[in-house]
Protein backbone atom coordinates (compact mmCIF):
# COMPACT_ATOMS: atom_id res chain seq x y z
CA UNK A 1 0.00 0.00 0.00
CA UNK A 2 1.71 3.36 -0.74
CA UNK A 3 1.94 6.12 1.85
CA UNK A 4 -0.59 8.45 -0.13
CA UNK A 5 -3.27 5.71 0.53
CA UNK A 6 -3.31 5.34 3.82
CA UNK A 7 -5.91 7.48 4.85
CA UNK A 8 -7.07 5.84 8.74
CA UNK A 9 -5.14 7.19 11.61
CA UNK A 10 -4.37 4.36 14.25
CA UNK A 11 -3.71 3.73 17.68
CA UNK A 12 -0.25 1.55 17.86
CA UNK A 13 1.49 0.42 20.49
CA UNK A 14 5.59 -0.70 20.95
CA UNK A 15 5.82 -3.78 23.93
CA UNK A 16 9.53 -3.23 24.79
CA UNK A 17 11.16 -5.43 27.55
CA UNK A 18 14.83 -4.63 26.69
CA UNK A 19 16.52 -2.04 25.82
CA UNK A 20 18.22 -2.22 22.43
CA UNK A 21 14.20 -2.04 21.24
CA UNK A 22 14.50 1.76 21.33
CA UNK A 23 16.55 1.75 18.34
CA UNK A 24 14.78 -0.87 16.81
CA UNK A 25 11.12 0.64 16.91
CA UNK A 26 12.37 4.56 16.73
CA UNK A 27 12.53 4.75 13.05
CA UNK A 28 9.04 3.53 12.81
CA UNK A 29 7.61 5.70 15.48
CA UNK A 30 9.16 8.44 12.81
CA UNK A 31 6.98 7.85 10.26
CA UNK A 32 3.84 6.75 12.07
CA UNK A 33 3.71 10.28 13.65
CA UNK A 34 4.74 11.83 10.62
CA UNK A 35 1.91 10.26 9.22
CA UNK A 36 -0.80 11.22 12.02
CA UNK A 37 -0.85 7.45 13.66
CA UNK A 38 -0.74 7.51 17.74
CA UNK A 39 2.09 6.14 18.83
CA UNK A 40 2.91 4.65 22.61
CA UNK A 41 5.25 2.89 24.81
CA UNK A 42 4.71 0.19 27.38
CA UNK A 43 7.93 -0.93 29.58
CA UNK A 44 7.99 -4.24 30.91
CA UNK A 45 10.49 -5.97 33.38
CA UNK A 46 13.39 -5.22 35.01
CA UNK A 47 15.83 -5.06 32.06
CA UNK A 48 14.08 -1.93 30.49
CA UNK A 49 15.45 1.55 31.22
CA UNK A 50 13.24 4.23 31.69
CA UNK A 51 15.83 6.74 31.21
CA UNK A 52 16.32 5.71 27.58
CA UNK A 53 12.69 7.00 26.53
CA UNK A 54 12.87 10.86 25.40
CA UNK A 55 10.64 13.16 26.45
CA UNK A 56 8.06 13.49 23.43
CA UNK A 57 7.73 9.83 23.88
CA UNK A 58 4.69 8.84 25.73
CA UNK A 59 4.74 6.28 28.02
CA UNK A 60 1.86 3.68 29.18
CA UNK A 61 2.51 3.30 33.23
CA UNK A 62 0.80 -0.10 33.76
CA UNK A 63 -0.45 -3.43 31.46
CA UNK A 64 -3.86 -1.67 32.50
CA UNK A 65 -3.55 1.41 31.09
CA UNK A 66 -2.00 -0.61 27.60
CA UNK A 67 -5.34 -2.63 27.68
CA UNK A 68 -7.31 0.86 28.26
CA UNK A 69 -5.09 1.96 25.43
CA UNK A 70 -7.07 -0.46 23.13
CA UNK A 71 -4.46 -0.39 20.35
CA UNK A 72 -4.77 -1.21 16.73
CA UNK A 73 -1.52 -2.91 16.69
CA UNK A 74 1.31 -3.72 18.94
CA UNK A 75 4.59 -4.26 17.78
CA UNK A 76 7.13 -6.54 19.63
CA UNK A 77 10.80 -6.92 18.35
CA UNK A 78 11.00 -9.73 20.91
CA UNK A 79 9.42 -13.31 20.55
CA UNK A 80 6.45 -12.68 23.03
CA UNK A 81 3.51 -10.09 23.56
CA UNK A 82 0.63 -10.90 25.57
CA UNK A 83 -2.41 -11.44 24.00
CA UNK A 84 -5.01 -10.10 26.16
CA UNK A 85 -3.91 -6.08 25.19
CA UNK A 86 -5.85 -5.48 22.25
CA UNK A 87 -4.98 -5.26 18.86
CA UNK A 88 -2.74 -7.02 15.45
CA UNK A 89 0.24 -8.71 16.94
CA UNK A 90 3.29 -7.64 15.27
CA UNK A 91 6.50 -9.10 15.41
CA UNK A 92 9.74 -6.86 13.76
CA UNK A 93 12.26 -8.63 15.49
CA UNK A 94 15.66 -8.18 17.16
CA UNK A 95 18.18 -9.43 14.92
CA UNK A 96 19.23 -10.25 11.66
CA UNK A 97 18.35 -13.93 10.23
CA UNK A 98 20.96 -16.47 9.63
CA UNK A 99 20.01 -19.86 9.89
CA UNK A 100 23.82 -21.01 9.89
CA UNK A 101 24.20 -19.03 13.27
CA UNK A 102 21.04 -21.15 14.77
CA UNK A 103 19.05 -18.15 14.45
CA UNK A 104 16.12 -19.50 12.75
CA UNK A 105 12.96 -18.14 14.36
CA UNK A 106 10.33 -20.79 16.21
CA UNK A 107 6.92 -19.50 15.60
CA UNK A 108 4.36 -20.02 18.62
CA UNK A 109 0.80 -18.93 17.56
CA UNK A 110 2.11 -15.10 19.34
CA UNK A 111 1.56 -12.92 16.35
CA UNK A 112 -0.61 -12.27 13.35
CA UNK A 113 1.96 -10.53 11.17
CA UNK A 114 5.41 -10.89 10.69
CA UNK A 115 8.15 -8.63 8.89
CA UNK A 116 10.85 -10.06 7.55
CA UNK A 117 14.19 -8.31 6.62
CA UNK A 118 15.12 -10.75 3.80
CA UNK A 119 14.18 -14.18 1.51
CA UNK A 120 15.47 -16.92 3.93
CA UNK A 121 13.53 -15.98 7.08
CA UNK A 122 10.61 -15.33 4.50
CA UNK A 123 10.87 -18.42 3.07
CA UNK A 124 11.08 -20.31 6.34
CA UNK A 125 8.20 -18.82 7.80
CA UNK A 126 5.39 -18.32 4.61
CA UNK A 127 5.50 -22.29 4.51
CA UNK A 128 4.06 -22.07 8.18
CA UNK A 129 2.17 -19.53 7.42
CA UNK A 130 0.47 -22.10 4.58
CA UNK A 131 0.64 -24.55 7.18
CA UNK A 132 -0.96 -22.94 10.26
CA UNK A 133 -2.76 -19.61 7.96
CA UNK A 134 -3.78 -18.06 11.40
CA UNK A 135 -0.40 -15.12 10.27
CA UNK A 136 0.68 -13.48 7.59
CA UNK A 137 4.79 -12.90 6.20
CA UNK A 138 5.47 -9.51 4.68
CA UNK A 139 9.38 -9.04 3.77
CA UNK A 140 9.76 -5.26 4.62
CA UNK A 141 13.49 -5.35 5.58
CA UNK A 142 14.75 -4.77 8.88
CA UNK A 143 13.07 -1.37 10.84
CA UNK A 144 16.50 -0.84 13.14
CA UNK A 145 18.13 -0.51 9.88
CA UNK A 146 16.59 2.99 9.13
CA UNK A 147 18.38 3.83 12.29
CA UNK A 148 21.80 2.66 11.33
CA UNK A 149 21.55 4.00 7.60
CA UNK A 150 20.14 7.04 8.41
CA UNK A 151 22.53 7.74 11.05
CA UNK A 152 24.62 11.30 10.34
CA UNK A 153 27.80 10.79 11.66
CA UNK A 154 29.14 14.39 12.18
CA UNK A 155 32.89 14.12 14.21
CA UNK A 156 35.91 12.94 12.77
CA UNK A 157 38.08 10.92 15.32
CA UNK A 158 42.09 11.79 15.03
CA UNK A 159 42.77 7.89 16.05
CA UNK A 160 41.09 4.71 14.69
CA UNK A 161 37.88 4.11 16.91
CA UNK A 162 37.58 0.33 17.97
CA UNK A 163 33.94 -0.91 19.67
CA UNK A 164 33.79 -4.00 21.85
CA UNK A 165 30.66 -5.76 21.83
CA UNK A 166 29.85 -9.16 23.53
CA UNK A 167 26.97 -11.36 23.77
CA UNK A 168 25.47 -12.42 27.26
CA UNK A 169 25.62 -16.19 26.87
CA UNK A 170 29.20 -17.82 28.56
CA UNK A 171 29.56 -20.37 26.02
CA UNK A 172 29.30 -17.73 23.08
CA UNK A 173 30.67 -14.89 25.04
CA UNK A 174 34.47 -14.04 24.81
CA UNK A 175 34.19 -10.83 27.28
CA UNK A 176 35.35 -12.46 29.83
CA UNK A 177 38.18 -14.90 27.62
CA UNK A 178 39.58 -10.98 26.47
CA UNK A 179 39.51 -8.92 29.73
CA UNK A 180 42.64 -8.63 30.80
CA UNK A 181 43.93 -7.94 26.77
CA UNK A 182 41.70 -5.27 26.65
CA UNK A 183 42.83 -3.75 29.78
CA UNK A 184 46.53 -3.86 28.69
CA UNK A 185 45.66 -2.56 25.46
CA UNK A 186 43.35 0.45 26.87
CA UNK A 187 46.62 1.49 28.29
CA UNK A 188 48.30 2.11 24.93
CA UNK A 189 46.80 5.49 23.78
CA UNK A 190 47.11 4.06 19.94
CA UNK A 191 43.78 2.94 19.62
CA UNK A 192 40.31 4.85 21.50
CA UNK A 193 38.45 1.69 22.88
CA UNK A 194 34.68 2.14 22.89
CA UNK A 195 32.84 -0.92 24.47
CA UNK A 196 29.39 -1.89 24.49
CA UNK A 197 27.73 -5.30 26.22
CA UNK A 198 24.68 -7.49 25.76
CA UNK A 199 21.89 -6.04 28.00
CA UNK A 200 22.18 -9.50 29.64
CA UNK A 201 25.56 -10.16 30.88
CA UNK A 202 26.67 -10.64 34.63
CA UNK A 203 26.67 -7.66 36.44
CA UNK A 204 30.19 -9.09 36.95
CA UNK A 205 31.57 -8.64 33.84
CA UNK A 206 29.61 -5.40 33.76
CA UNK A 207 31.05 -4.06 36.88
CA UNK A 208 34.96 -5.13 35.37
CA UNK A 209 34.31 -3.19 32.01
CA UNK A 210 33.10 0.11 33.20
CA UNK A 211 35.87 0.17 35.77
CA UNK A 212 38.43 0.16 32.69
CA UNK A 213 37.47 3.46 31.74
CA UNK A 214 40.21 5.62 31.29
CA UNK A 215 41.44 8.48 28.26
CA UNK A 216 41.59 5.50 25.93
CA UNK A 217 38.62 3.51 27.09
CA UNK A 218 35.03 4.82 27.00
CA UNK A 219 31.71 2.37 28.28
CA UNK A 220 28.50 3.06 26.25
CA UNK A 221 25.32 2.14 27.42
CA UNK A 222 22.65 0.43 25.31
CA UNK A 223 20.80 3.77 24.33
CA UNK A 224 24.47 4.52 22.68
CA UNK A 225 24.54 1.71 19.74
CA UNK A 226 23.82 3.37 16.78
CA UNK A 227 26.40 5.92 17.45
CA UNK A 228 28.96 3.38 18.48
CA UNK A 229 28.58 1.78 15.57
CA UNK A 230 29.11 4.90 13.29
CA UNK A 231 32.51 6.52 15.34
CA UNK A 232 33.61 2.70 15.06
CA UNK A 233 36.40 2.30 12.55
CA UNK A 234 36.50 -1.57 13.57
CA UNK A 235 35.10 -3.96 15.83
CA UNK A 236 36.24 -6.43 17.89
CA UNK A 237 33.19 -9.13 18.80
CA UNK A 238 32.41 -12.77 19.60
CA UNK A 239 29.13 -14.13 18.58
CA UNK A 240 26.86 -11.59 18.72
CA UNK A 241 24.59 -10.65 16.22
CA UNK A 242 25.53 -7.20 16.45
CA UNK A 243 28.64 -7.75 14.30
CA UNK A 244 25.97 -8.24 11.50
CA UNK A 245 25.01 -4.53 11.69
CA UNK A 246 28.37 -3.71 11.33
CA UNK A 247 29.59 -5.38 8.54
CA UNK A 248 26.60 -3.25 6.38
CA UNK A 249 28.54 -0.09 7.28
CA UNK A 250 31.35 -1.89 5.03
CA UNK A 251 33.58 -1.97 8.15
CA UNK A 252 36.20 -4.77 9.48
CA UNK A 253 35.36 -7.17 12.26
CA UNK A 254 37.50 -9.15 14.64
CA UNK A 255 35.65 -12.08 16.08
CA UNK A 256 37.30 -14.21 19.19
CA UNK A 257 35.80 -17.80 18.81
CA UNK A 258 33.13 -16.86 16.63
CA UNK A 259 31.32 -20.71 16.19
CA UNK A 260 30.98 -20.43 12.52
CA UNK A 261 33.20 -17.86 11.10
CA UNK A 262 32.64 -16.00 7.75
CA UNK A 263 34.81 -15.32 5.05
CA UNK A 264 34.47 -11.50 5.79
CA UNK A 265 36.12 -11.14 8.95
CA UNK A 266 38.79 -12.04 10.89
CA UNK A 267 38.60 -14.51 13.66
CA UNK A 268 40.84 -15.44 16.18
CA UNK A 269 41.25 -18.44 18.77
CA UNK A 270 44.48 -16.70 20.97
CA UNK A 271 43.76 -13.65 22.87
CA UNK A 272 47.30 -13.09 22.62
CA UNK A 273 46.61 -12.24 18.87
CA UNK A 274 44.01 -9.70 19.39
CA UNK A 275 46.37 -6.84 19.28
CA UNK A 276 47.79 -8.39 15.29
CA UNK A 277 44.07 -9.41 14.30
CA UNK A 278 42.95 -5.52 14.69
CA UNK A 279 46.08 -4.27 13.02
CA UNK A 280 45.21 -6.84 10.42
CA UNK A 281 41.72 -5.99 9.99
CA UNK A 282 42.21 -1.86 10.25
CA UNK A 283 43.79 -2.17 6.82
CA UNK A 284 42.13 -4.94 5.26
CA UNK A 285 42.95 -6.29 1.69
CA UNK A 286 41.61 -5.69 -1.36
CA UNK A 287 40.24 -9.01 -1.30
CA UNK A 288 38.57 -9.21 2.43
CA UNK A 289 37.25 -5.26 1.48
CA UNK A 290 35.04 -7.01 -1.51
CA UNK A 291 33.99 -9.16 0.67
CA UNK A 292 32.53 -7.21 3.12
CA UNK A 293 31.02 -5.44 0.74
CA UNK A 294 29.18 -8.47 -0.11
CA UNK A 295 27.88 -9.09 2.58
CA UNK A 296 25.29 -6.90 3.43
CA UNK A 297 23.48 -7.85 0.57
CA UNK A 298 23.97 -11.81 1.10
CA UNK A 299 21.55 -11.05 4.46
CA UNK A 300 19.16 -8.59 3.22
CA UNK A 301 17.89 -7.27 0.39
CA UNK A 302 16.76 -3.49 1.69
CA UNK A 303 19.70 -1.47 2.56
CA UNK A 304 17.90 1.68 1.30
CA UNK A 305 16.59 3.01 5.02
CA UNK A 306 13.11 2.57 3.91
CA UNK A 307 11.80 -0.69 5.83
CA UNK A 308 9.64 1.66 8.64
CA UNK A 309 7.48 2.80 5.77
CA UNK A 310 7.15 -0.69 4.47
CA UNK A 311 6.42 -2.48 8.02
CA UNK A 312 3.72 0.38 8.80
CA UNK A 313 1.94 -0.27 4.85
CA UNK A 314 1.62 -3.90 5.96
CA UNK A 315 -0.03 -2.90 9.00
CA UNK A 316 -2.43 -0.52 7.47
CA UNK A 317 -3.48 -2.69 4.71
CA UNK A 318 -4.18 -5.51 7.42
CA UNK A 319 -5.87 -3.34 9.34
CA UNK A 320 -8.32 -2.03 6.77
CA UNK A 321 -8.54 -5.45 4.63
CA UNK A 322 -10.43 -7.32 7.48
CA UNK A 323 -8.54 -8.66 9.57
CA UNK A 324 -10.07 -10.98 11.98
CA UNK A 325 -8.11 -13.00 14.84
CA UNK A 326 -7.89 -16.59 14.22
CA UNK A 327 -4.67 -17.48 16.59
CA UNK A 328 -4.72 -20.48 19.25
CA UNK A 329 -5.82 -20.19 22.51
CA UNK A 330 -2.11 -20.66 23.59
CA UNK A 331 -3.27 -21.27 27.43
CA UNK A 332 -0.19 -22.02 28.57
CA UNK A 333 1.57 -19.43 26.91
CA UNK A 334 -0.85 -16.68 27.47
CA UNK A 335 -1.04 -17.68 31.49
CA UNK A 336 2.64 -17.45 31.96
CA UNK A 337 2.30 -13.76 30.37
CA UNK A 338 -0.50 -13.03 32.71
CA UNK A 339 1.58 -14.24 35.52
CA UNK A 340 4.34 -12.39 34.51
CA UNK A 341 2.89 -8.83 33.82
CA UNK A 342 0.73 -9.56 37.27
CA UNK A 343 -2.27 -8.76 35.48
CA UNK A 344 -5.78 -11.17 35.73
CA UNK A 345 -8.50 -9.52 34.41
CA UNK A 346 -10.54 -10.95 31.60
């Protein structure tokens, strides 16, 4: 549906439990004002920052005042919403699809729509869809990605800028493997460190990062990503997903027991090589430049900063084509969320 043609104005609301979903659902709250839609916030849990929401950004206080909200659609980028709050259950996602990396999605009977950044997760889902036809697959691209692409970087750095981001899980995570490396290196004024971790990881390892701070060493909180990314001339990562993001800024990656490495960055298995690999990757090859270059479009298709517009034309079109509710009951599911957000009324 093109943007001219959507003519009904409609209540939506964003379910956020963690933080990085402020970046992820900001570019579409961009065009849904833009384009007269209502547009609010509810915060769940204890691993959402309040402090992250700006202050044109309206905020639901309670799971009440979301059902009293009676929205026209919720979007979730993660892989639950409840489904007594009113309204089309939209899933956008928080990450990139790769079904190499295990990161092929399970769908439970949660949502009526989902919006796919690119053919494989597409793919893997529409046969469901034809399967179990209570949800529709749109491939829209990837909403963060309007954040990331349409991202003015403005100040120029006089040394080479390298982010550290690590994933929460032990087994996957090499923050802990690369601690005391990084705290020799921050000492060496070469290099300004900028490091960023998984919203989930120990309070531990938390605690040990931000106490490296120092002229060479900056910690970034969550709310910061986007920019990180941008002042980054290379990163240094494990298995997180959030090397994915970086590679489609054409930029060099260093991975530390990445489980499945790509052809398009460098890994390493030593910590004692960290300080060649970055070297190494700060002045890639001709070769390993192409092939970052190729990446971006190997994972998804819509690079152009456009996928808010094409998320919120799904919605619309839903919306005013119809749509009825057919999903399962999900008891078990749906109790677990009531239990959860404390809330019991029918």
């Amino acid at each position: 549906m093109a943007e001219n043609t959507i003519k009904e104005k409609f209540k939506l609301l964003f379910y956020v439990e963690q933080n990085y979903s402020f970046d992820i659902l900001r570019p579409l709250q961009d065009i849904a004002l833009q384009q007269g839609h209502c547009v609010k916030w509810l915060l769940v849990g204890n691993d959402i920052s309040r402090e992250f929401l700006k202050e044109d950004e309206e905020l639901l206080e309670t799971v009440s005042d979301a059902v009293a909200f009676s929205p026209d659609a919720v979007f979730a980028p993660g892989d639950r919403v409840p489904s007594f709050i009113p309204g089309l259950k939209v899933q956008v996602f928080h990450g990139l699809n790769e079904s190499k990396r295990g990161n092929v999605y399970p769908e439970r009977g949660l949502f009526d729509l989902y919006c796919t950044e690119g053919h494989e997760r597409t793919n893997s889902l529409q046969q469901l869809s034809v399967q179990r036809t209570w949800f529709k697959v749109v491939e829209t691209g990837w909403i963060k990605l309007d954040s990331l692409f349409n991202y003015k970087q403005i100040k120029n750095y006089a040394r080479p800028q390298v982010l550290f981001a690590s994933t929460f899980t032990p087994a996957l995570s090499c923050a802990e493997l690369v601690y005391d490396e990084i705290k020799r290196l921050r000492l060496n004024s070469k290099w300004q460190w900028l490091v960023t971790l998984h919203p989930k990881i120990s309070q531990d390892t938390l605690k040990k990062y931000k106490a490296l701070e120092n002229e060479n060493l900056i910690f970034l909180e969550n709310d910061k990503v986007i920019e990180a990314l941008h002042r980054a001339d290379l990163m240094v990562c494990d298995n997180s997903s959030i090397f994915q993001e970086f590679l489609l800024l054409n930029k060099g990656v260093v991975t530390v027991n990445n489980r499945d490495p790509l052809n398009c960055f460098v890994n390493i298995t030593k910590t004692e090589k960290l300080e060649n690999a970055i070297e190494e990757a700060l002045s890639p090859s001709i070769e390993l430049r192409k092939k970052i270059k190729n990446y971006g479009p190997s994972v998804t298709p819509y690079l152009d900063g456009k996928s808010s517009q094409r998320v919120l034309s799904a919605v619309c079109e839903m919306l005013t084509s119809g749509w009825v509710d057919s999903k399962p009951k999900n008891i078990i599911r749906n109790f677990q969320m009531r239990k959860k957000l404390k809330y019991w009324k029918l």
